[in-house]
Protein backbone atom coordinates (compact mmCIF):
# COMPACT_ATOMS: atom_id res chain seq x y z
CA UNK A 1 -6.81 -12.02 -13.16
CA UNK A 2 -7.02 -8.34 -13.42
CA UNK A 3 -3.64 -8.50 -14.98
CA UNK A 4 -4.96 -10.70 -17.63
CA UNK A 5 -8.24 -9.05 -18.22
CA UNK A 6 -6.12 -5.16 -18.97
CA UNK A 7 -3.75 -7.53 -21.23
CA UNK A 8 -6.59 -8.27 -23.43
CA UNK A 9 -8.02 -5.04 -23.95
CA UNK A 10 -4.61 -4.03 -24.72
CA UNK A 11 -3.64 -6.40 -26.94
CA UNK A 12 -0.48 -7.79 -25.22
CA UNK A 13 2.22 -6.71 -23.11
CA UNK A 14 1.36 -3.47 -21.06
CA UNK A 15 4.49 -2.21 -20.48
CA UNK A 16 6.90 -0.86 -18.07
CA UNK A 17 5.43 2.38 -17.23
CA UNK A 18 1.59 1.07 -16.62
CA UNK A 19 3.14 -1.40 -14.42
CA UNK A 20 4.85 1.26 -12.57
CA UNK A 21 1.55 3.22 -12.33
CA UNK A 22 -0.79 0.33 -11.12
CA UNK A 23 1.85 -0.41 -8.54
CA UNK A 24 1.95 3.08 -7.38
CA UNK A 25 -1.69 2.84 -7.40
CA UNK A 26 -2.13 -0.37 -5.27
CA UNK A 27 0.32 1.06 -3.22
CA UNK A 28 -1.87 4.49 -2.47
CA UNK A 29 -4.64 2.16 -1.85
CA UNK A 30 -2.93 0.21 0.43
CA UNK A 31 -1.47 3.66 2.34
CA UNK A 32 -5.04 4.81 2.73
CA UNK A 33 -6.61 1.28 4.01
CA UNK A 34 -3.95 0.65 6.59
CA UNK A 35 -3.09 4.19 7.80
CA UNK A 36 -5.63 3.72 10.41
CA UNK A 37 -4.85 0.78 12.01
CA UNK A 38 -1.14 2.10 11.66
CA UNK A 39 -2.13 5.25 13.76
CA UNK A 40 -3.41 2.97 16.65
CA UNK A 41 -0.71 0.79 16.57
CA UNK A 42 2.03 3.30 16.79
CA UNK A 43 0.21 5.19 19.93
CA UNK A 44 -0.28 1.75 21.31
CA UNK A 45 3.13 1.19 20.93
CA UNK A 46 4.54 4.96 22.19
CA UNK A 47 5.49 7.11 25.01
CA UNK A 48 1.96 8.13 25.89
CA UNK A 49 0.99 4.12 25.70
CA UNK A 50 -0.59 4.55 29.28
CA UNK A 51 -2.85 6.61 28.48
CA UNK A 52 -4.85 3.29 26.45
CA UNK A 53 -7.20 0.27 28.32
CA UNK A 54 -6.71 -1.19 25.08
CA UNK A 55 -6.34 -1.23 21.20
CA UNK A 56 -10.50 -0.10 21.04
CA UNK A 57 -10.14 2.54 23.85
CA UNK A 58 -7.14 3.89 21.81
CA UNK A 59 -9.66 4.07 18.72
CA UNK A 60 -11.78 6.12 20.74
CA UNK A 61 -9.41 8.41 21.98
CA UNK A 62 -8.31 9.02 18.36
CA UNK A 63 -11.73 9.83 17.41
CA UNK A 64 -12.41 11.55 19.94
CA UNK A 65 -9.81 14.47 20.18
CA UNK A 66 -8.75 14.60 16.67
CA UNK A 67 -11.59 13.61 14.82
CA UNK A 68 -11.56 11.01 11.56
CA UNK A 69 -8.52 13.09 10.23
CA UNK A 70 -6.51 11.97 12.95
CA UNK A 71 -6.38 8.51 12.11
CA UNK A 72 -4.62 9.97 8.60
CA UNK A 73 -2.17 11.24 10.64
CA UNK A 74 1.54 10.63 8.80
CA UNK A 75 -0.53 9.75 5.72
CA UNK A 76 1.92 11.95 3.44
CA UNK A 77 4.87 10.59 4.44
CA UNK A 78 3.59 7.21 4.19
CA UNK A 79 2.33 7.67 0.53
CA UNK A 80 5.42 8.86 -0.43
CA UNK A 81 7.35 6.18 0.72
CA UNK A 82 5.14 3.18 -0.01
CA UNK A 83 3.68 4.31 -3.37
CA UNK A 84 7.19 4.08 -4.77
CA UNK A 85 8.27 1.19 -2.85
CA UNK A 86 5.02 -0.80 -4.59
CA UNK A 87 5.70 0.14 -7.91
CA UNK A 88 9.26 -0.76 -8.27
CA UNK A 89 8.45 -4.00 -6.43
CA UNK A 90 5.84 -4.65 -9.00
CA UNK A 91 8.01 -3.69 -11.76
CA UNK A 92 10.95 -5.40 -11.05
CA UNK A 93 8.74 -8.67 -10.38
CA UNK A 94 7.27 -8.02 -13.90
CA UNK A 95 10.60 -7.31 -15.67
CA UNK A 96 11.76 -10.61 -13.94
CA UNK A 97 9.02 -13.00 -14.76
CA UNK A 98 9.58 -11.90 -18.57
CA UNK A 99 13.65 -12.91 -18.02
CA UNK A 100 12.15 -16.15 -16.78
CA UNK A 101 9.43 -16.28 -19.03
CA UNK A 102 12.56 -16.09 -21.93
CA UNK A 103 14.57 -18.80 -20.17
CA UNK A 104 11.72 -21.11 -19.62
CA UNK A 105 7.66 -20.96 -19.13
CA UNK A 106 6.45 -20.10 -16.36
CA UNK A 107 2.65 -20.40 -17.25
């Protein structure tokens, strides 16, 4: 819908390069929602994995000794790595539904 709604108020096709960006950004957006849940996961799932009751106690412990910043841990990384990975993956799928829009309608 969204897609539709920015075609409109551009007039058409919105190219290659704002696809690109909105994947990057959905991508960002995605880094930053998930990077949380990420962080408990991956000490759930490490060496110090004793140290947890359970997935809420890990929470805690997070919070606890490193503050709200520490469930951003690896958020760099991440962002540079996903951001990227979502806007070719959203490019490519637009480049390909055009191909396949040319061959035969999709609508």
């Amino acid at each position: 819908r969204s897609k539709q709604w920015y075609q409109r108020r551009v007039r058409g096709d919105i190219g290659m390069l704002r696809t690109f960006f909105c994947g990057g950004v959905a991508g960002a957006a995605s880094v930053f929602g998930n990077t949380p849940l990420d962080v408990v996961k991956t000490r759930m799932q490490g060496l110090d994995r004793h140290l947890y009751k359970n997935t809420f106690h890990c929470a805690q412990m997070v919070l606890k000794h490193d503050g709200l910043k520490g469930f951003y841990k690896g958020t760099v990384p991440r962002l540079g790595r996903v951001v990227f990975d979502v806007a070719f993956v959203f490019t490519i799928y637009e480049q390909t539904m055009k191909v396949l829009d040319y061959v035969w309608k999709t609508d």
